[in-house]
C-alpha atoms as a PDB file:
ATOM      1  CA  UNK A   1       0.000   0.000   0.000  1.00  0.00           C
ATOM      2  CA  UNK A   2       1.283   3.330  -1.060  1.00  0.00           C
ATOM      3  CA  UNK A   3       1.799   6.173   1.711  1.00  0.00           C
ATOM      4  CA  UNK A   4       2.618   9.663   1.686  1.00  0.00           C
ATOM      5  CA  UNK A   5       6.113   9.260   1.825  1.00  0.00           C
ATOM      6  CA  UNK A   6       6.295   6.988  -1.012  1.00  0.00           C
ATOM      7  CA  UNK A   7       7.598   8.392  -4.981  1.00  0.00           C
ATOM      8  CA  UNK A   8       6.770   6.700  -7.909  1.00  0.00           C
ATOM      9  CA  UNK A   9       9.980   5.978  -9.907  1.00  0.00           C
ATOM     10  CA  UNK A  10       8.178   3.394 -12.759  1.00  0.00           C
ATOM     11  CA  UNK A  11       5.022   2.562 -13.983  1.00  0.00           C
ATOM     12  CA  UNK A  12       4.420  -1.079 -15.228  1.00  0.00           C
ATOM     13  CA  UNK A  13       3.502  -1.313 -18.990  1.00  0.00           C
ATOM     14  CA  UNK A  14       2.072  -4.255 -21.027  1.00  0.00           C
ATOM     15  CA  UNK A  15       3.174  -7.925 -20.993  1.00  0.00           C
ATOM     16  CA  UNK A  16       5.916  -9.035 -23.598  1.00  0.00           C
ATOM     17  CA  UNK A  17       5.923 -12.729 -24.266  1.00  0.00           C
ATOM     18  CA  UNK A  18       4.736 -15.605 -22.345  1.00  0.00           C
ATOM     19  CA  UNK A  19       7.155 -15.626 -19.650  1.00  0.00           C
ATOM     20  CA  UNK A  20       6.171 -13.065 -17.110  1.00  0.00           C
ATOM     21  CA  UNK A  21       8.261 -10.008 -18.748  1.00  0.00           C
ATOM     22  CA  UNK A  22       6.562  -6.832 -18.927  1.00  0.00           C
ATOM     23  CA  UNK A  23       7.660  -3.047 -20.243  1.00  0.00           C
ATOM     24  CA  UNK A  24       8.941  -0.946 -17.142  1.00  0.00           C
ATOM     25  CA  UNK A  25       8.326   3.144 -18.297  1.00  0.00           C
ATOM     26  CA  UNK A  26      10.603   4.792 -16.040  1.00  0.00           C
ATOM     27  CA  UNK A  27       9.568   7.917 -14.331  1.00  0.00           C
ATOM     28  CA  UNK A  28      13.139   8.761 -12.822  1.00  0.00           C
ATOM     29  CA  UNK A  29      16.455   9.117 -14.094  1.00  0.00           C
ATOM     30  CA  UNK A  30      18.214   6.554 -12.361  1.00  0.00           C
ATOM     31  CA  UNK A  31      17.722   3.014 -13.928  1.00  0.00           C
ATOM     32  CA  UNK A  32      20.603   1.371 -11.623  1.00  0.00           C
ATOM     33  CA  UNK A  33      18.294   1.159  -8.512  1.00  0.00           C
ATOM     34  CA  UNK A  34      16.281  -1.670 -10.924  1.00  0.00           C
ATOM     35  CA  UNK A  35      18.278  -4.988  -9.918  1.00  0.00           C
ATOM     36  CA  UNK A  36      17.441  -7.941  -9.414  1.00  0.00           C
ATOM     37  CA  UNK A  37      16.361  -8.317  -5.679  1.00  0.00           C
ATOM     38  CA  UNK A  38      15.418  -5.162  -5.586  1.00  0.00           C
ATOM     39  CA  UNK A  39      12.142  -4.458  -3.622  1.00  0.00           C
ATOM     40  CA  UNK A  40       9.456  -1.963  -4.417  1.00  0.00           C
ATOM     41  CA  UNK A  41       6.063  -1.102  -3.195  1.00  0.00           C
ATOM     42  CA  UNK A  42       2.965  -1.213  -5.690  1.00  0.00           C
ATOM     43  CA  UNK A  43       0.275  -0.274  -6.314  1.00  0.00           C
ATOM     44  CA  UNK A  44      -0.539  -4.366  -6.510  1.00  0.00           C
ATOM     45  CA  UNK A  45       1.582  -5.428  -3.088  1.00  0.00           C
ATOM     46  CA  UNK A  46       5.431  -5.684  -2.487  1.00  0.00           C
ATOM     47  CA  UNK A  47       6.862  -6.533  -5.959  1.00  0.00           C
ATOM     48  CA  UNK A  48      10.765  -8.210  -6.033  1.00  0.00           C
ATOM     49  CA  UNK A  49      12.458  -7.858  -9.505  1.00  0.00           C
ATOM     50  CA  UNK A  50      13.734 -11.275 -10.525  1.00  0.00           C
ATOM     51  CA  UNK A  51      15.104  -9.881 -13.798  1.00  0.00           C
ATOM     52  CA  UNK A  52      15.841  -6.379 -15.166  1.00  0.00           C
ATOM     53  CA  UNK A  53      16.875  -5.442 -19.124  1.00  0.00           C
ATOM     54  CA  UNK A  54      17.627  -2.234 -19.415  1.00  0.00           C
ATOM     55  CA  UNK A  55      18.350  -2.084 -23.190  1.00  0.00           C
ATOM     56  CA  UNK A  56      15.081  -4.082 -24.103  1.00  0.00           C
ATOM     57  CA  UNK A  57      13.295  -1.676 -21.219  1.00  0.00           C
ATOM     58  CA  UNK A  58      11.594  -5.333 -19.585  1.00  0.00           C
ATOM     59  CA  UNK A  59      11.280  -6.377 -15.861  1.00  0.00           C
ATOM     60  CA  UNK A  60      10.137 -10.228 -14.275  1.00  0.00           C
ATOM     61  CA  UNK A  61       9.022 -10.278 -10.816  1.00  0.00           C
ATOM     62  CA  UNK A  62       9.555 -12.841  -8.352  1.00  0.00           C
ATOM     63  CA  UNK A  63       6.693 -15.089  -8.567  1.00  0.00           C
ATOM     64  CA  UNK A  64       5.163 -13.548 -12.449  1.00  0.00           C
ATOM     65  CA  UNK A  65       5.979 -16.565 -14.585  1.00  0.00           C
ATOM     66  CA  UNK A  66       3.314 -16.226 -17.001  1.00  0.00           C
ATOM     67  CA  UNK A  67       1.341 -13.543 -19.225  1.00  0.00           C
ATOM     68  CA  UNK A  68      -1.816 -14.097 -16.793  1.00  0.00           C
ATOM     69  CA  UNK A  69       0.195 -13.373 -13.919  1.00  0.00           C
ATOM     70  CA  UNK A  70       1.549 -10.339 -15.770  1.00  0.00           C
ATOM     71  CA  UNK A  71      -1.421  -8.705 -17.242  1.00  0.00           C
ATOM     72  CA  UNK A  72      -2.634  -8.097 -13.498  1.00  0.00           C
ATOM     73  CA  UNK A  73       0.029  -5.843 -13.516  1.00  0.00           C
ATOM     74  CA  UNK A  74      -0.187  -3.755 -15.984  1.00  0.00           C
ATOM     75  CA  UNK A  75      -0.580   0.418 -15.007  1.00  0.00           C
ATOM     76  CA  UNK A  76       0.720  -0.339 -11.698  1.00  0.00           C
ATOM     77  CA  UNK A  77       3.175   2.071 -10.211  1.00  0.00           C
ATOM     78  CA  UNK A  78       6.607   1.371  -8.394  1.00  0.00           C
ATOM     79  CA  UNK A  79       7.375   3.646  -5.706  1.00  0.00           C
ATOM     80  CA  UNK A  80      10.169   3.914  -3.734  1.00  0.00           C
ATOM     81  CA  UNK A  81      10.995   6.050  -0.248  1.00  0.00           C
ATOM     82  CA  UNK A  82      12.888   9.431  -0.417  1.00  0.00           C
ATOM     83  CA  UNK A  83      16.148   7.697   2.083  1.00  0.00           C
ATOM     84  CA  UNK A  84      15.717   4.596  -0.204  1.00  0.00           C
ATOM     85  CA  UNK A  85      16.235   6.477  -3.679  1.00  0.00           C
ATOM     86  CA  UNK A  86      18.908   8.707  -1.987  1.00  0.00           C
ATOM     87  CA  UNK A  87      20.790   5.722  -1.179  1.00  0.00           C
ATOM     88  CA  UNK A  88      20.593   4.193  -4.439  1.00  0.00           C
ATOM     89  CA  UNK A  89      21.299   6.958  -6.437  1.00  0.00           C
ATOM     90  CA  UNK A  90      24.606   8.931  -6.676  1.00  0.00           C
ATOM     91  CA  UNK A  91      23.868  12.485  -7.833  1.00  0.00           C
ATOM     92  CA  UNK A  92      26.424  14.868  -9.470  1.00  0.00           C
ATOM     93  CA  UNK A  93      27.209  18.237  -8.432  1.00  0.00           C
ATOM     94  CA  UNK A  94      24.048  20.258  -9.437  1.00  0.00           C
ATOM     95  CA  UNK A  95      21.302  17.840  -9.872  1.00  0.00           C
ATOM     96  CA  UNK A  96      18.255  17.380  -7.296  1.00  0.00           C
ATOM     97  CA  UNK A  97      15.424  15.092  -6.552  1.00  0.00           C
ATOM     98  CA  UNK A  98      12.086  15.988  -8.266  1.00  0.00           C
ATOM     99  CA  UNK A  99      10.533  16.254  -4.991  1.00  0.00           C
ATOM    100  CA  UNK A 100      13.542  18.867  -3.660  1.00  0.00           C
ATOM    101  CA  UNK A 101      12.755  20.930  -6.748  1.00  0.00           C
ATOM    102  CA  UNK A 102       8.935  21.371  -6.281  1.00  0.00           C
ATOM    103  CA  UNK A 103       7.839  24.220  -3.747  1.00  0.00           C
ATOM    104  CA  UNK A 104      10.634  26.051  -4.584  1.00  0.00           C
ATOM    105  CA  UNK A 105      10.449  29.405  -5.074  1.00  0.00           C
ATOM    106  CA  UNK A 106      11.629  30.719  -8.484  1.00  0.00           C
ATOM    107  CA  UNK A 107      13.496  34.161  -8.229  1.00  0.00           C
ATOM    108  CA  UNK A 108      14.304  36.224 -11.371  1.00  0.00           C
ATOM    109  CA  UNK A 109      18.017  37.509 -10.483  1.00  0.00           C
ATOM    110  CA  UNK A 110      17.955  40.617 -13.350  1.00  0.00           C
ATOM    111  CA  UNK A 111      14.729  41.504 -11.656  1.00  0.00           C
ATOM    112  CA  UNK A 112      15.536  40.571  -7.897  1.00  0.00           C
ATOM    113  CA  UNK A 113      11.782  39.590  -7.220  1.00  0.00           C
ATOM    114  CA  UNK A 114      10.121  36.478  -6.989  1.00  0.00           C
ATOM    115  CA  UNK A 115       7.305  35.167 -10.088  1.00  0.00           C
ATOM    116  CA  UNK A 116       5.616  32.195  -8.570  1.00  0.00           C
ATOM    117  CA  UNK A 117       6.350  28.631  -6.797  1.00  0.00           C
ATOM    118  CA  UNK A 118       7.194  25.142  -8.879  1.00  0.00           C
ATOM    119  CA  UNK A 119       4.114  23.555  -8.216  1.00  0.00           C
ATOM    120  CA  UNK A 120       5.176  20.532 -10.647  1.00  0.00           C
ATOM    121  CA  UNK A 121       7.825  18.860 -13.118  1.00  0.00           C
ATOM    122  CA  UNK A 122       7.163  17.933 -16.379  1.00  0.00           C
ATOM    123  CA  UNK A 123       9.728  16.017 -19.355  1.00  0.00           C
ATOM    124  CA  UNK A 124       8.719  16.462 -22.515  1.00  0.00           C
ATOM    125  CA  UNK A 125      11.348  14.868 -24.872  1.00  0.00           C
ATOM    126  CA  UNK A 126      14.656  15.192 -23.156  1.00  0.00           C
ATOM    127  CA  UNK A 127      14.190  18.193 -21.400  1.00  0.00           C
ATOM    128  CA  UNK A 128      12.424  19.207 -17.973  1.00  0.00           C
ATOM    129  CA  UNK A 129      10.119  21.851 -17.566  1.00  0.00           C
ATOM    130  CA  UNK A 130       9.156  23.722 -13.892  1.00  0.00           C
ATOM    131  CA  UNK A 131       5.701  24.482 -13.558  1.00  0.00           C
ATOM    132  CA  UNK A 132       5.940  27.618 -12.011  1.00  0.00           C
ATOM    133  CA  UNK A 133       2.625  28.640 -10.140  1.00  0.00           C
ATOM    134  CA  UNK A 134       2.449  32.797 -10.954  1.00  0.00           C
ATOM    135  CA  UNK A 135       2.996  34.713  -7.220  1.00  0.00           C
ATOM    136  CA  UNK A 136      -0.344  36.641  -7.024  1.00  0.00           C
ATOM    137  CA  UNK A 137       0.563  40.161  -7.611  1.00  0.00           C
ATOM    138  CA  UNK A 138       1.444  38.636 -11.274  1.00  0.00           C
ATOM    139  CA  UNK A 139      -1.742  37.221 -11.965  1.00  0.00           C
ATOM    140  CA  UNK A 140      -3.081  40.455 -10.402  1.00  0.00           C
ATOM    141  CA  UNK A 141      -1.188  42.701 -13.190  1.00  0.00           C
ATOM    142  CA  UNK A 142      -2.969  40.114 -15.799  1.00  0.00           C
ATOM    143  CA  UNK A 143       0.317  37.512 -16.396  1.00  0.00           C
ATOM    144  CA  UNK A 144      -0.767  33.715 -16.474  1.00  0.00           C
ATOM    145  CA  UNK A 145      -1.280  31.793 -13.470  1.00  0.00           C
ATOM    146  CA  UNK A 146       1.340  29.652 -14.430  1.00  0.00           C
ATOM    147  CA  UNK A 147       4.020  28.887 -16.632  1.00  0.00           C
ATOM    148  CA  UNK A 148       7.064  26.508 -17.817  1.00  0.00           C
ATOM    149  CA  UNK A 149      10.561  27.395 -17.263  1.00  0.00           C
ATOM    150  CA  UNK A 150      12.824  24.927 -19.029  1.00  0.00           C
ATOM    151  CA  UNK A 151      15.102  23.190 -16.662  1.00  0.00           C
ATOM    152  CA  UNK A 152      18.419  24.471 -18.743  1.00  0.00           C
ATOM    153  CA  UNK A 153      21.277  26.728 -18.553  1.00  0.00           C
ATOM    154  CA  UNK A 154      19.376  29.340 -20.523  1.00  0.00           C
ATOM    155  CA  UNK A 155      17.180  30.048 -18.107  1.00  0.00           C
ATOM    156  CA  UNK A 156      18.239  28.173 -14.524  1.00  0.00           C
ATOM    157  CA  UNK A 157      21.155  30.088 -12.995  1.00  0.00           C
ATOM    158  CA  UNK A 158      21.397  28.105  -9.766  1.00  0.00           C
ATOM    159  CA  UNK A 159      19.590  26.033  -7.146  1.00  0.00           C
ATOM    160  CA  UNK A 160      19.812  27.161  -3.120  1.00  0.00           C
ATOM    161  CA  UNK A 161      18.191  24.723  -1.281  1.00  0.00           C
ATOM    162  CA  UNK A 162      18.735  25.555   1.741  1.00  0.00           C
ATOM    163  CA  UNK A 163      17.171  29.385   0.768  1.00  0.00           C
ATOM    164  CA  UNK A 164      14.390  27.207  -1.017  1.00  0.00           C
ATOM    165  CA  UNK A 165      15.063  28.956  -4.410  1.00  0.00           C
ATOM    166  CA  UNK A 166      16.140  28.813  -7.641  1.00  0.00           C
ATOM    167  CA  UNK A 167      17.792  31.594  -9.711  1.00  0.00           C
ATOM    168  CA  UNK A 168      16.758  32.584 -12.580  1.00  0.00           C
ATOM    169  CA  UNK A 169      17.214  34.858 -15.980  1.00  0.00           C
ATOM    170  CA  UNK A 170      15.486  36.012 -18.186  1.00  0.00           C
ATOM    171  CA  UNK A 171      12.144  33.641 -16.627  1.00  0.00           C
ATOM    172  CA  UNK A 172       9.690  36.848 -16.948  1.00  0.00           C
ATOM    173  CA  UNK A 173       9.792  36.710 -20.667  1.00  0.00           C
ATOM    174  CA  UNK A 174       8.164  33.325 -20.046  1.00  0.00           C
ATOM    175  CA  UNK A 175       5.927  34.238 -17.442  1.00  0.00           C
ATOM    176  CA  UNK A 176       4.780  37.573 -19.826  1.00  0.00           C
ATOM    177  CA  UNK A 177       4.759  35.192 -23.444  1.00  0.00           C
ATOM    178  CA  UNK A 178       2.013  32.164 -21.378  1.00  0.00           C
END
């Protein structure tokens, strides 16, 4: 069973042969914490992986032998806990968690004020986009009540956690073109 705590990192996709193997869509970017033995929580009970292909983008579990057994997976999520994907995942130098990203306040640097809160990420092809929730005295002067900043140089000049915000340039132009 799922709790507040929990993140979803994949989300089970259809069966592929007769075997067991299904697709595994990933919704993080760190495949390495998918090994066999590793345990997740479901959305369908504890789930062990008994085999993992990364190239071919296929998972077994322990105990889902057959396509039966498999198709009562299918659309289930995998979740894992913040400590648990923090262990199991080595970030560089600049790069967060999804989860420390969203509530951040986003703080145009040229302008020294704040536009708005990320309320959400989104990847569309290879790139990630903050949904920034407009502060109210934009939406007041008539600017969108929200907006994507792409997650890229361009625009992101650095993350401060521990201020909870993220430097920006050039954002407004976004905020002013939604």
């Amino acid at each position: 069973m799922k709790s507040e705590d929990d993140l979803p990192i994949a989300r089970i996709g259809k069966s592929v042969g007769l075997h067991g193997k299904m697709r595994l869509n990933l919704l993080t970017d760190f495949p390495e914490q998918f090994k066999k033995g590793a345990t997740f929580k479901s959305d369908r009970g504890v789930l062990t992986i008994a085999d993992y292909d990364k190239d071919r983008g296929t998972v077994r579990f322990e105990g889902v032998d057959n396509v039966d057994d498999a198709k009562r997976l299918t659309n289930a999520y995998l979740y894992t806990t913040k400590e648990a994907g923090e262990a199991a995942c080595n970030l560089g130098e600049n790069e967060y968690f999804w989860y420390q990203i969203i509530g951040l306040l986003v703080f145009d640097k040229t302008e020294n004020e704040p536009l708005g809160r990320v309320s959400d990420i989104q990847r569309l092809a290879d790139t990630d986009y903050l949904v920034v929730r407009s502060a109210s005295h934009w939406v007041e002067r008539g600017s969108a009540e929200s907006f994507l900043v792409p997650y890229i140089d361009r625009y992101i000049d650095r993350v401060d956690l521990s201020e909870g915000k993220i430097y920006t340039h050039d954002t407004k132009e976004l905020m002013d073109a939604s």
